[in-house]
PDB file of N, CA and C in Angstrom:
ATOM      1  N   UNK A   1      17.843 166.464 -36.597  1.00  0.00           N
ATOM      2  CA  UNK A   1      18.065 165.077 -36.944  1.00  0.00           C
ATOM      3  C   UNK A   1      16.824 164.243 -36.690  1.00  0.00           C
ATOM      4  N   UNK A   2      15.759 164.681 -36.364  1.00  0.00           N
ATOM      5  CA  UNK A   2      14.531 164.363 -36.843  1.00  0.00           C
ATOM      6  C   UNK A   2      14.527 163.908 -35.307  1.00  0.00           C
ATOM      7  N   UNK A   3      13.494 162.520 -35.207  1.00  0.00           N
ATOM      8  CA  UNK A   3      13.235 162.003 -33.496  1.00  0.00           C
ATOM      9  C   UNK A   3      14.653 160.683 -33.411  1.00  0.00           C
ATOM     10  N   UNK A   4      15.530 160.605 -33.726  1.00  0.00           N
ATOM     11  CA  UNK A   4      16.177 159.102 -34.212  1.00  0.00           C
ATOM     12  C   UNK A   4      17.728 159.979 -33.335  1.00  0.00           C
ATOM     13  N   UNK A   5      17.900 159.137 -32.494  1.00  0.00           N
ATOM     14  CA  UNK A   5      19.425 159.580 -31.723  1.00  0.00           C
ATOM     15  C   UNK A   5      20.277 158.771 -32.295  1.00  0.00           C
ATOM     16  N   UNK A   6      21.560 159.193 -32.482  1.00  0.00           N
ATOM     17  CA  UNK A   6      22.731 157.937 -32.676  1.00  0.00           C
ATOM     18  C   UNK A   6      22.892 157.326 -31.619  1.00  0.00           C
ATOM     19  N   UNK A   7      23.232 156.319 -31.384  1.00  0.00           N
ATOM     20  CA  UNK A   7      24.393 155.698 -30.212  1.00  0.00           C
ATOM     21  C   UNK A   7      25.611 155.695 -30.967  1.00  0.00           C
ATOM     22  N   UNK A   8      26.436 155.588 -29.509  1.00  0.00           N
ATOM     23  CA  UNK A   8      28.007 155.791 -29.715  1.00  0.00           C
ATOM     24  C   UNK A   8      28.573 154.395 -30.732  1.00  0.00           C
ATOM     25  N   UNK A   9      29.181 154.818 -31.782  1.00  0.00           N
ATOM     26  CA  UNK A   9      29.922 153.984 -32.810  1.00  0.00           C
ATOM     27  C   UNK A   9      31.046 154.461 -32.977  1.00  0.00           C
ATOM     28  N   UNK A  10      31.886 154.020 -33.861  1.00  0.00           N
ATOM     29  CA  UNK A  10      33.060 153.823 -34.333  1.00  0.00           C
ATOM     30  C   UNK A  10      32.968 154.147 -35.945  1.00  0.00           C
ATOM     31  N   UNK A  11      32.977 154.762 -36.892  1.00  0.00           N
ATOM     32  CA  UNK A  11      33.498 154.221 -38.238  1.00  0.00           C
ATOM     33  C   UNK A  11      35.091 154.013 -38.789  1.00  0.00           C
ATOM     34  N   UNK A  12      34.722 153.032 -39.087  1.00  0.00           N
ATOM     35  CA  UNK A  12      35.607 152.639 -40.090  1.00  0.00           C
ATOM     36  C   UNK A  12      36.343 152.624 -41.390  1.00  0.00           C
ATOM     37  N   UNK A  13      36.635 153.980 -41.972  1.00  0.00           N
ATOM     38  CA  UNK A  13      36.522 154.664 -42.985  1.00  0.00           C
ATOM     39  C   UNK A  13      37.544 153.772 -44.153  1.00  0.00           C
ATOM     40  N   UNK A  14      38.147 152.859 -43.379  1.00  0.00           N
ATOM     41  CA  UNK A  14      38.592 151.706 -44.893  1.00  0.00           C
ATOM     42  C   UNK A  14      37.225 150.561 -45.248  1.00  0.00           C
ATOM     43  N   UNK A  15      36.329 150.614 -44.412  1.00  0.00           N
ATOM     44  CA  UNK A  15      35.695 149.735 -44.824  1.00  0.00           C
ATOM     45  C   UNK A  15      34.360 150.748 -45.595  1.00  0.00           C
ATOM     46  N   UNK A  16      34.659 151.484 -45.740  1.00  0.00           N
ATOM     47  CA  UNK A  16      33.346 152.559 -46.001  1.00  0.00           C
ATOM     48  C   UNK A  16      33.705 152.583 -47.568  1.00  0.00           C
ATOM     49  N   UNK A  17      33.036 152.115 -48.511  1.00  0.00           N
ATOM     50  CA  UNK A  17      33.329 152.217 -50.582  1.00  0.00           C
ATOM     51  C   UNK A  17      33.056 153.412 -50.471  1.00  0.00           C
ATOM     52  N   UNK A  18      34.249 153.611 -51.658  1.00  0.00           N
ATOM     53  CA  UNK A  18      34.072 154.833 -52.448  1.00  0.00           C
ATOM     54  C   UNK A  18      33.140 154.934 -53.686  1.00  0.00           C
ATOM     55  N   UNK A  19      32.597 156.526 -53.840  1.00  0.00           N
ATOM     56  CA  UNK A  19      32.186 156.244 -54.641  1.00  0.00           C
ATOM     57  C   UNK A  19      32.479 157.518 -55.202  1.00  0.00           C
ATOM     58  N   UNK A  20      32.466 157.194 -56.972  1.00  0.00           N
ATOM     59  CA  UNK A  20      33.278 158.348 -57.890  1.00  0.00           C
ATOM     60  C   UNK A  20      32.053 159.473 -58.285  1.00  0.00           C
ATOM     61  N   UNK A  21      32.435 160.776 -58.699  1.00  0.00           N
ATOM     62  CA  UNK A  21      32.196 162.214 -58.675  1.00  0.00           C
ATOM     63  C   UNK A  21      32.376 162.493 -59.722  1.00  0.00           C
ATOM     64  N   UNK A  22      32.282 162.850 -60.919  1.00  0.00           N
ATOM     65  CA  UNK A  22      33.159 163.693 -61.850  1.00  0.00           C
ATOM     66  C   UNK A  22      32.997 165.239 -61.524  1.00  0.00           C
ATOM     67  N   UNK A  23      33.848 165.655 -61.690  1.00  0.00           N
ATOM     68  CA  UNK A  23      33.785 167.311 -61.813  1.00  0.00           C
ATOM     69  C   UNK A  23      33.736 167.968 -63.395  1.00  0.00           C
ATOM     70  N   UNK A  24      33.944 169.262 -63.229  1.00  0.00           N
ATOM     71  CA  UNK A  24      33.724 169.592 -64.724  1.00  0.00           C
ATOM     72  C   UNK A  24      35.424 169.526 -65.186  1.00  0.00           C
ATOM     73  N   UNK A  25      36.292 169.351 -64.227  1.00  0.00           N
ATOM     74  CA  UNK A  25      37.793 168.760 -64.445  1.00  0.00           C
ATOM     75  C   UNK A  25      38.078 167.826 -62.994  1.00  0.00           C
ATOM     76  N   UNK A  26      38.663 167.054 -63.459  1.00  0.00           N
ATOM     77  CA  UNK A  26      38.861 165.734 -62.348  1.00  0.00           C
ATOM     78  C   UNK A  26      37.845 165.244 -61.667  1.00  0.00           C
ATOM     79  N   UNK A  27      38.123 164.638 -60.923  1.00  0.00           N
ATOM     80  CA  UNK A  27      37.067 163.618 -60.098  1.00  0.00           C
ATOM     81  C   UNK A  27      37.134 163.717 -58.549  1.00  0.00           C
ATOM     82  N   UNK A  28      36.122 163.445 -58.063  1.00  0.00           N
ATOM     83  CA  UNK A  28      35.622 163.542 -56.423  1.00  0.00           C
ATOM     84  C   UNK A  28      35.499 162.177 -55.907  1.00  0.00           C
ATOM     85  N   UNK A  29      36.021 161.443 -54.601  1.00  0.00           N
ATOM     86  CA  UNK A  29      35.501 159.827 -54.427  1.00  0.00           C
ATOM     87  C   UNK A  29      35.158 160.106 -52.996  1.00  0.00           C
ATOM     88  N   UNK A  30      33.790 159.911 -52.686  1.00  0.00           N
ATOM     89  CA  UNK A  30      33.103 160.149 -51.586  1.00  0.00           C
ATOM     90  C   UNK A  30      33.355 158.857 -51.181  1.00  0.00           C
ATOM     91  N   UNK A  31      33.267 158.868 -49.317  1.00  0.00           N
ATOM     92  CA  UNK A  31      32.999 157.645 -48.968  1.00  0.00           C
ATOM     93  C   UNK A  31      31.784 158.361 -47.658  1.00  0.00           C
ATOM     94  N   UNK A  32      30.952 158.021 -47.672  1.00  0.00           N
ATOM     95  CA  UNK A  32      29.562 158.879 -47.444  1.00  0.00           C
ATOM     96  C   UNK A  32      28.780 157.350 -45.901  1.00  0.00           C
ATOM     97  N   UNK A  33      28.679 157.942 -44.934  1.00  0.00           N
ATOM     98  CA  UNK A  33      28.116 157.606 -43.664  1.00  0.00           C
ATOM     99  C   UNK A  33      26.848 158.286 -43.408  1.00  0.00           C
ATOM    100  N   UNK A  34      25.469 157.723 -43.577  1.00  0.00           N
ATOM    101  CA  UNK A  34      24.616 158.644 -43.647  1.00  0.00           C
ATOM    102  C   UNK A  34      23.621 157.765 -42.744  1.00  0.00           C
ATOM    103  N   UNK A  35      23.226 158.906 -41.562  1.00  0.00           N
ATOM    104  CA  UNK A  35      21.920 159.378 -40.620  1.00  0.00           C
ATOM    105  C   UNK A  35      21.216 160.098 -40.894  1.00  0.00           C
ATOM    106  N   UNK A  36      20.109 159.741 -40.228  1.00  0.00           N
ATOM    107  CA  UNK A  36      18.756 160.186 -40.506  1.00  0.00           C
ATOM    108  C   UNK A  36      18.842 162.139 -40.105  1.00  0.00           C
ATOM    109  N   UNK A  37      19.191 162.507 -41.149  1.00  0.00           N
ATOM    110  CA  UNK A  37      19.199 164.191 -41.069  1.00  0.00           C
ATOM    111  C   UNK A  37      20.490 164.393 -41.139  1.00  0.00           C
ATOM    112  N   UNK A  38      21.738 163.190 -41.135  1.00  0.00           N
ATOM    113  CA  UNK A  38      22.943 163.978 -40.819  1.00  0.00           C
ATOM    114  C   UNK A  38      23.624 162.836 -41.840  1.00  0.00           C
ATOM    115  N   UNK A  39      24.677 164.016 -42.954  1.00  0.00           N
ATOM    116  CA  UNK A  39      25.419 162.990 -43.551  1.00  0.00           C
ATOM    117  C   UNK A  39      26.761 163.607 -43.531  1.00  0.00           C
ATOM    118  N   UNK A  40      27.947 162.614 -43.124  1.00  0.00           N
ATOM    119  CA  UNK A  40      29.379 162.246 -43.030  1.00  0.00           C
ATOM    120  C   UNK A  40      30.148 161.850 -44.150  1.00  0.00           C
ATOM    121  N   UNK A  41      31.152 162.565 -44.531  1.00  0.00           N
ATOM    122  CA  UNK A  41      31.679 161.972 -45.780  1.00  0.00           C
ATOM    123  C   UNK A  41      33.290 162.170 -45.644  1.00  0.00           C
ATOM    124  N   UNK A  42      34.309 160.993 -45.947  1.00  0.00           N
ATOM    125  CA  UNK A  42      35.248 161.806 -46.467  1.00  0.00           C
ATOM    126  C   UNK A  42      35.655 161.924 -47.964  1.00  0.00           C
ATOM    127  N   UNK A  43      36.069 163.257 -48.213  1.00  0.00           N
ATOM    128  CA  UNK A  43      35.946 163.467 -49.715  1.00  0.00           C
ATOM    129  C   UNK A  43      37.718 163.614 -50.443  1.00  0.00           C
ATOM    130  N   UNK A  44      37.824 162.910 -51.182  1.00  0.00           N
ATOM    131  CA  UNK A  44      39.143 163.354 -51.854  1.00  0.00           C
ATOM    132  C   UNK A  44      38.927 164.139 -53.191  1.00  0.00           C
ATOM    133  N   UNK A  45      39.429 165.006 -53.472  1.00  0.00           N
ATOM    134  CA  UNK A  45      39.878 165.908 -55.092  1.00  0.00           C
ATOM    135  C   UNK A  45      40.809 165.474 -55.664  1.00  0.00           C
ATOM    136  N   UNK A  46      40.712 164.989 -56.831  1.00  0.00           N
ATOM    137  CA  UNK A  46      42.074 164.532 -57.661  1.00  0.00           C
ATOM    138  C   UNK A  46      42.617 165.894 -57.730  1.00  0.00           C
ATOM    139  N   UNK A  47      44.325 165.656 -58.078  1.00  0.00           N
ATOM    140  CA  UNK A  47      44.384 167.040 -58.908  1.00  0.00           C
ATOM    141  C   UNK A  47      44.213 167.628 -60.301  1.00  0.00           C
ATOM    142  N   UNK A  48      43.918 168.770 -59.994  1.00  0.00           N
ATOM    143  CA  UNK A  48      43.360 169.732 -61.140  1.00  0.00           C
ATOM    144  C   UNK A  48      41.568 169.424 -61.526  1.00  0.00           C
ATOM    145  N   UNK A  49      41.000 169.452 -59.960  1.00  0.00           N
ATOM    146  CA  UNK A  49      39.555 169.261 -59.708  1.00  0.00           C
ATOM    147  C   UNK A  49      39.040 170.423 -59.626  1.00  0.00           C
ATOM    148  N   UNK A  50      38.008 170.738 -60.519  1.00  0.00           N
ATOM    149  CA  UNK A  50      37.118 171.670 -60.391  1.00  0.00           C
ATOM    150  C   UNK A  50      35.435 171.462 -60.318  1.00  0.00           C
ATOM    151  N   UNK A  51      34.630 172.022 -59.421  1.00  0.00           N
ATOM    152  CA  UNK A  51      33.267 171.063 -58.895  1.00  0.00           C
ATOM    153  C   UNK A  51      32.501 171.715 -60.517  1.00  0.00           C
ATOM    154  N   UNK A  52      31.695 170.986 -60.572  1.00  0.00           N
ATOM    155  CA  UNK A  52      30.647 170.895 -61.474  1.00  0.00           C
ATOM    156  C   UNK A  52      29.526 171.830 -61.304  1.00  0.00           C
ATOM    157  N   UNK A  53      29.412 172.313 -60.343  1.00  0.00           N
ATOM    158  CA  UNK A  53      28.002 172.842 -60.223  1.00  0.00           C
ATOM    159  C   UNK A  53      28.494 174.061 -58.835  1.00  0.00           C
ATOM    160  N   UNK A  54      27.557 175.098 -58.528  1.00  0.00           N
ATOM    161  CA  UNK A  54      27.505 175.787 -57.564  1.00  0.00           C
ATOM    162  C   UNK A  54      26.339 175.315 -56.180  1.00  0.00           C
ATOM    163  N   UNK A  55      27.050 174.914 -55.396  1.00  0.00           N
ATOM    164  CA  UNK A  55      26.674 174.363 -54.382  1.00  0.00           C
ATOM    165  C   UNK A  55      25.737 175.332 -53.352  1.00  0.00           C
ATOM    166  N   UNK A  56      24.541 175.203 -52.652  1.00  0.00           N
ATOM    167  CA  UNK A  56      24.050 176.155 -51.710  1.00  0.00           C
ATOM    168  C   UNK A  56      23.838 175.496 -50.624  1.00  0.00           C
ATOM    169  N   UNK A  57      24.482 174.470 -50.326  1.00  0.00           N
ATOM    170  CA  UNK A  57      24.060 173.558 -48.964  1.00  0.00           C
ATOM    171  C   UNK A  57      24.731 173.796 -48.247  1.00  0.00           C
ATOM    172  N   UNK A  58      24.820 173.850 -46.959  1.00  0.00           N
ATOM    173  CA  UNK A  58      25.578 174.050 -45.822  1.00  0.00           C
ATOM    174  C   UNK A  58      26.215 172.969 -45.360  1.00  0.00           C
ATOM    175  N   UNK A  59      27.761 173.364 -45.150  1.00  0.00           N
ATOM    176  CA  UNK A  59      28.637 172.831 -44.785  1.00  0.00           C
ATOM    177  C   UNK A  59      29.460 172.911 -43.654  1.00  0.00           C
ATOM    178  N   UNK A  60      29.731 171.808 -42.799  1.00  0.00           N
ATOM    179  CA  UNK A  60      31.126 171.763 -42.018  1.00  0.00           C
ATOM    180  C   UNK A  60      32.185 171.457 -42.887  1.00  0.00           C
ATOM    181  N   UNK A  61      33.230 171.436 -43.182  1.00  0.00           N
ATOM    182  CA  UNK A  61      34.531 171.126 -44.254  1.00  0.00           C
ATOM    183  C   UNK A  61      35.536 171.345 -42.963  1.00  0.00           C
ATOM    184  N   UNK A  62      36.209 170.207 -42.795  1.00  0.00           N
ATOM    185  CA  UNK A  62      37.615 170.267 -42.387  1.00  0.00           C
ATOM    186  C   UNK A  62      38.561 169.675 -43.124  1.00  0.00           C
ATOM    187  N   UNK A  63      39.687 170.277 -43.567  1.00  0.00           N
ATOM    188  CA  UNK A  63      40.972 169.198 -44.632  1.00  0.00           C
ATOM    189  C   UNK A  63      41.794 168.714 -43.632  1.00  0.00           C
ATOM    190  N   UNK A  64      41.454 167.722 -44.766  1.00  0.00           N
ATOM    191  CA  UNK A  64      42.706 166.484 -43.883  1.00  0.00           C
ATOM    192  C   UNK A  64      43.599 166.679 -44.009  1.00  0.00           C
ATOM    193  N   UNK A  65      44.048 166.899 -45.525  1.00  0.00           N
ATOM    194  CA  UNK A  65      45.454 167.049 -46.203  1.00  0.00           C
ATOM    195  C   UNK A  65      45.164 167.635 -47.739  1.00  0.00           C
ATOM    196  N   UNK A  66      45.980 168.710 -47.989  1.00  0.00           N
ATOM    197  CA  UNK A  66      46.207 169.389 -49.292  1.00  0.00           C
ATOM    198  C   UNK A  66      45.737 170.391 -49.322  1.00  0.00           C
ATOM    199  N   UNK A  67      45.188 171.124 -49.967  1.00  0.00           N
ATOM    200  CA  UNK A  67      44.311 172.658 -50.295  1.00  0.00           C
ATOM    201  C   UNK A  67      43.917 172.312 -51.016  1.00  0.00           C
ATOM    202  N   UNK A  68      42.351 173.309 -50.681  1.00  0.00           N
ATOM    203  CA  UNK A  68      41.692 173.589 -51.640  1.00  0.00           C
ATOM    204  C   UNK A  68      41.125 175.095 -51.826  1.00  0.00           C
ATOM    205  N   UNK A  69      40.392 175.727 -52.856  1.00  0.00           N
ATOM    206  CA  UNK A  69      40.153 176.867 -53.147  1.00  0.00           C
ATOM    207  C   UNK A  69      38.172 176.909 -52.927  1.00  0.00           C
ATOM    208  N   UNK A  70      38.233 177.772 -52.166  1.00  0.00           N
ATOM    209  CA  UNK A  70      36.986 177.681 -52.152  1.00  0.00           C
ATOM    210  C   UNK A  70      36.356 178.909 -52.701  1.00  0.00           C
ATOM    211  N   UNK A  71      35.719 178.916 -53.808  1.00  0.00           N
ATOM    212  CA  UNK A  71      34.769 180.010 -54.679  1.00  0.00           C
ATOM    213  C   UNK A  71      33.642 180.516 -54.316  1.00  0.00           C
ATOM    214  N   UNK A  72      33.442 181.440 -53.954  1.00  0.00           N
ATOM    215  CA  UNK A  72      31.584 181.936 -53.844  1.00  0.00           C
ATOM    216  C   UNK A  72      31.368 182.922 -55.298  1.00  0.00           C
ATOM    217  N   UNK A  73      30.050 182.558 -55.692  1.00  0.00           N
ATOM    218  CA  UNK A  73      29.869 183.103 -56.899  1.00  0.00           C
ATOM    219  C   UNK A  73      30.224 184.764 -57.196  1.00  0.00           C
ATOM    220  N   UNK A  74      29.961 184.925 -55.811  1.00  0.00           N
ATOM    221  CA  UNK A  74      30.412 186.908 -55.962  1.00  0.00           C
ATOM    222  C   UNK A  74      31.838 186.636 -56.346  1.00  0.00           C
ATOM    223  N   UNK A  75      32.623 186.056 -56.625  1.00  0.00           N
ATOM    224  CA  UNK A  75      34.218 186.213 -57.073  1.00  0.00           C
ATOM    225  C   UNK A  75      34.740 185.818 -56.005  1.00  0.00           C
ATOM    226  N   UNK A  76      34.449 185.962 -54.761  1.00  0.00           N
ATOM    227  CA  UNK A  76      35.226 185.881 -53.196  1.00  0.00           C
ATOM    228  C   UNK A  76      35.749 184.272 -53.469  1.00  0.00           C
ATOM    229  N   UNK A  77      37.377 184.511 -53.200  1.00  0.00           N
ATOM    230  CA  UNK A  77      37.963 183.221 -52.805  1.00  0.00           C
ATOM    231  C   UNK A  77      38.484 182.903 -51.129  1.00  0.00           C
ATOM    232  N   UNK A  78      38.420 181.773 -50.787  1.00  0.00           N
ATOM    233  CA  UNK A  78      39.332 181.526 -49.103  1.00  0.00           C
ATOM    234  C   UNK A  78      39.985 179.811 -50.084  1.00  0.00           C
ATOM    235  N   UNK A  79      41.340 180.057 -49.274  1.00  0.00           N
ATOM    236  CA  UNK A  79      41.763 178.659 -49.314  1.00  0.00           C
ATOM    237  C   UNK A  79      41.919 177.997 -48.108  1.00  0.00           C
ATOM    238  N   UNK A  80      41.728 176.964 -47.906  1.00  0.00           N
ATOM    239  CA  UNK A  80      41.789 176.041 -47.038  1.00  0.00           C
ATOM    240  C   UNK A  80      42.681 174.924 -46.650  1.00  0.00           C
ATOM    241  N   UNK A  81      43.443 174.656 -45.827  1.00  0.00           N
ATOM    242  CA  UNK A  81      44.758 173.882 -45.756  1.00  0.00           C
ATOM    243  C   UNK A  81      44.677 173.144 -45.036  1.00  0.00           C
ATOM    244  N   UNK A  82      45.624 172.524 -44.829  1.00  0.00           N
ATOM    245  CA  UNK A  82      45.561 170.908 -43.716  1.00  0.00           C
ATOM    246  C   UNK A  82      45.374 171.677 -42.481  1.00  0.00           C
ATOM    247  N   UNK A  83      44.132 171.428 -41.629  1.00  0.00           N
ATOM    248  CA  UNK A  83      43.994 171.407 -40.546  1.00  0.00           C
ATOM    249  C   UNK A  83      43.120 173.042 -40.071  1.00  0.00           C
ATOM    250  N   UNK A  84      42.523 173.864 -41.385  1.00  0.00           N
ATOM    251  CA  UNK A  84      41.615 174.212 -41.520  1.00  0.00           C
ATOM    252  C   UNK A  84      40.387 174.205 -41.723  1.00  0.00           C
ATOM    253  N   UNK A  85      39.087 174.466 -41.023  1.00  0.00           N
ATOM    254  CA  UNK A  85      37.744 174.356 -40.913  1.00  0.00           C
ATOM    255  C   UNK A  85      36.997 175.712 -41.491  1.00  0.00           C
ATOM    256  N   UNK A  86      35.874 174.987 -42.912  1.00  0.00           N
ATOM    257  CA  UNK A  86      34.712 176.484 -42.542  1.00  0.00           C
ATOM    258  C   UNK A  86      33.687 176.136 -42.207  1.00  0.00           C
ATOM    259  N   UNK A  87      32.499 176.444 -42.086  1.00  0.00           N
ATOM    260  CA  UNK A  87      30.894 176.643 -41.689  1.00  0.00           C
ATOM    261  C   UNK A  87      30.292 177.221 -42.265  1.00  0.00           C
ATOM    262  N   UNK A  88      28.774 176.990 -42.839  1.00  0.00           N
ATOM    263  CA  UNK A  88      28.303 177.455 -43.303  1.00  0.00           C
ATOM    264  C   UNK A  88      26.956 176.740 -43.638  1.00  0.00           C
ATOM    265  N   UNK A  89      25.649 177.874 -43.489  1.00  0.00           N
ATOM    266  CA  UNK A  89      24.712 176.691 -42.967  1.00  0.00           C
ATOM    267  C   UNK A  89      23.377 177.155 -44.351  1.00  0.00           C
ATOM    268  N   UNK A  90      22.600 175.855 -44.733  1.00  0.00           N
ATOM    269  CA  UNK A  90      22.208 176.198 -46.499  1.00  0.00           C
ATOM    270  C   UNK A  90      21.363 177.545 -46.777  1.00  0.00           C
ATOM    271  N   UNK A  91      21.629 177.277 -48.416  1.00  0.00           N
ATOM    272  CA  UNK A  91      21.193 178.680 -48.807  1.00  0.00           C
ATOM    273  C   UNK A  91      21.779 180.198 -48.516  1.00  0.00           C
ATOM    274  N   UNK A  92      22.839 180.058 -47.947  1.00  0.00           N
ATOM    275  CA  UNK A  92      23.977 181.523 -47.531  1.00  0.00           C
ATOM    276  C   UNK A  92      25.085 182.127 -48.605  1.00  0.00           C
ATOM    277  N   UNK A  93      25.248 180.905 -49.098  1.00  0.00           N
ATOM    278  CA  UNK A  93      26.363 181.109 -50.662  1.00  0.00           C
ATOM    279  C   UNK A  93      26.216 180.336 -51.488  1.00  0.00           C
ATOM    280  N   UNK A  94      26.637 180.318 -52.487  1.00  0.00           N
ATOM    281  CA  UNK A  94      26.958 179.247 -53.959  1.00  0.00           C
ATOM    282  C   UNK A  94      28.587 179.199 -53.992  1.00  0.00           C
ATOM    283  N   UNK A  95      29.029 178.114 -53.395  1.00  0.00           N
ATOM    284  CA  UNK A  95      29.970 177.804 -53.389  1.00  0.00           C
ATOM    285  C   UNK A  95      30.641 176.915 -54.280  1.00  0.00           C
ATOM    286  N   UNK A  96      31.877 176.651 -54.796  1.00  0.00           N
ATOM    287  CA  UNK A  96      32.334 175.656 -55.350  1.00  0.00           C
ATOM    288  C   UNK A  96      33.932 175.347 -54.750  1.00  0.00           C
ATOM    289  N   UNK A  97      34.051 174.290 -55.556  1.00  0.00           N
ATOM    290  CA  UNK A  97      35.634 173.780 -54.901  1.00  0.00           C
ATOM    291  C   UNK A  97      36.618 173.661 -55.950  1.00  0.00           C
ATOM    292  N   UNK A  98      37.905 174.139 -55.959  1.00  0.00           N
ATOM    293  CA  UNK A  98      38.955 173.794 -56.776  1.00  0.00           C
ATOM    294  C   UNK A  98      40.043 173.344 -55.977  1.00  0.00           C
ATOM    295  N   UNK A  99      40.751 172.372 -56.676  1.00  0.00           N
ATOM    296  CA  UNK A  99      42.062 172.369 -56.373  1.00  0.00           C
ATOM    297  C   UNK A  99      43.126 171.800 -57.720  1.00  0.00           C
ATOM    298  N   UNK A 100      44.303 172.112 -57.312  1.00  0.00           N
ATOM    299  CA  UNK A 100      45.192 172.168 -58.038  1.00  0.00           C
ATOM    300  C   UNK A 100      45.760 170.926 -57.834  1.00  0.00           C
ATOM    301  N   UNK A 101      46.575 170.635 -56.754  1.00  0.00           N
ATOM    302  CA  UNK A 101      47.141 169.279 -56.341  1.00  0.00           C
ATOM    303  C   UNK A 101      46.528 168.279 -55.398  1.00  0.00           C
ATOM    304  N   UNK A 102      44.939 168.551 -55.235  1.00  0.00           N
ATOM    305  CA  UNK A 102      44.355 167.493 -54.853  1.00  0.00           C
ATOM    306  C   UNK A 102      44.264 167.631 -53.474  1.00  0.00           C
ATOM    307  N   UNK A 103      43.325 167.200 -52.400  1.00  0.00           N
ATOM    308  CA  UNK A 103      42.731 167.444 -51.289  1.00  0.00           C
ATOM    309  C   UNK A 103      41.993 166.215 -50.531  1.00  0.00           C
ATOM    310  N   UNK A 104      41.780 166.139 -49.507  1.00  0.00           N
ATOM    311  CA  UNK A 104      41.077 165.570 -48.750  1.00  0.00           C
ATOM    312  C   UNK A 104      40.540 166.119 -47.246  1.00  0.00           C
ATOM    313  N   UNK A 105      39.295 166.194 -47.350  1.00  0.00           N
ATOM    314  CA  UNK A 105      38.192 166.541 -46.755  1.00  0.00           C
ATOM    315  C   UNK A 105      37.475 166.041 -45.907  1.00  0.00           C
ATOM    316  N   UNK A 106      36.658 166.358 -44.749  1.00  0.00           N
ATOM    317  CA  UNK A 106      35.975 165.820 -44.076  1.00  0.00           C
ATOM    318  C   UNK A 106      34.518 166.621 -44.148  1.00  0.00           C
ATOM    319  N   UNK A 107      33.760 166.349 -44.338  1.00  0.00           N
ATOM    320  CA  UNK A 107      32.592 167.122 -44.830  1.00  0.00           C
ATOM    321  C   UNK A 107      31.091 166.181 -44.322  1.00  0.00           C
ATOM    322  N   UNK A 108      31.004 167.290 -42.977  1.00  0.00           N
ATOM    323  CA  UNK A 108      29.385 167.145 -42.848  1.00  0.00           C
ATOM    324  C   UNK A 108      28.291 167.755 -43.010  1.00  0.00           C
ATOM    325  N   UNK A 109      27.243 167.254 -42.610  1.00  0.00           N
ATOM    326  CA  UNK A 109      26.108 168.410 -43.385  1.00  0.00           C
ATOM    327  C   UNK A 109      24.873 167.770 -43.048  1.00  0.00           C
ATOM    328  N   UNK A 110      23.983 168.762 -42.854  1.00  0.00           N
ATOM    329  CA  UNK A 110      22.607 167.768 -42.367  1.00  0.00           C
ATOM    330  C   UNK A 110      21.365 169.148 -41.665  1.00  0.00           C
ATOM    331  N   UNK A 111      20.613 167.864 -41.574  1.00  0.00           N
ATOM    332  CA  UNK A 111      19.477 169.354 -41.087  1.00  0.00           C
ATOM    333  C   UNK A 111      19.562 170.577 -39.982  1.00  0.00           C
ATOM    334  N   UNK A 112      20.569 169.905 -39.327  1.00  0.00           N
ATOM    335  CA  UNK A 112      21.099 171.346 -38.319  1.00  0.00           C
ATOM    336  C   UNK A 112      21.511 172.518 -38.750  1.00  0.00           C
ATOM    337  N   UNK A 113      21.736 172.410 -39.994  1.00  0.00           N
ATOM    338  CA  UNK A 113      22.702 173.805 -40.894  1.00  0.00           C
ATOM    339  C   UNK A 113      21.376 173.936 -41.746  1.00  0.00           C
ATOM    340  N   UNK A 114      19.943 173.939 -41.540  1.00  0.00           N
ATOM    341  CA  UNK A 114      18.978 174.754 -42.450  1.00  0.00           C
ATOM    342  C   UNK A 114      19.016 176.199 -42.212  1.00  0.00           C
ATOM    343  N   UNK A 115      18.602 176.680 -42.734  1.00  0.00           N
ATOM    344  CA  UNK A 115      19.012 178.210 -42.624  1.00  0.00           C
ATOM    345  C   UNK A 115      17.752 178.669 -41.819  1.00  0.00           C
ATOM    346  N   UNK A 116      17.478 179.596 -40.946  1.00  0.00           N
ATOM    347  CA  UNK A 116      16.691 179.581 -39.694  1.00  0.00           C
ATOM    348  C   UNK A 116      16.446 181.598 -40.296  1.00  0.00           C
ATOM    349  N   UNK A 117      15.143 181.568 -39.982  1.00  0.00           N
ATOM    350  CA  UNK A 117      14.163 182.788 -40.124  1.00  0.00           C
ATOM    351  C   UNK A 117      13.639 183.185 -39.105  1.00  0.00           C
TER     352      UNK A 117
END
């Protein structure tokens, strides 16, 4: 997170705008909290959301509420449910996200999850 510490805060995630996503079916509405190396989001999936692109960034993902399907390009699926967490730190997979009846997410990510040699 570079030389820059947080101090202790609070967010406020009704006061945090959304902002819209399209997928290559339905839509994504981030509401995105961002530090210097570290960004916070919570994410909703409409239903019948499918991501747009194959993702290689590393992720924390915890659901708030609903499932979702998580894809790695080798075919490998995991689903994920209310009150399930994965990890995964960049450049390790090409991931994507589906869901059927829609999801909500907690999703961080930031320079701590670079991938280390």
């Amino acid at each position: 997170m570079g030389d820059q510490n947080i101090p202790f805060q609070t967010i406020d995630w009704s006061k945090i705008p959304k902002t819209e996503h399209k997928g290559e079916t339905g839509v994504a509405y981030w509401q995105t909290v961002q530090f210097q190396g570290l960004r916070i989001r919570i994410v909703e999936y409409s239903k019948g959301y499918l991501a747009d692109h194959w993702c290689r960034k590393g992720h924390i993902v915890h659901c708030l509420e609903g499932e979702v399907v998580n894809e790695l390009e080798d075919g490998t699926k995991s689903i994920l449910t209310t009150g399930m967490s994965y990890v995964v730190s960049d450049e390790l997979s090409s991931h994507r996200s589906v869901t059927e009846k829609g999801v909500k997410l907690m999703i961080i990510d930031g320079d701590f999850l670079k991938l280390k040699n």
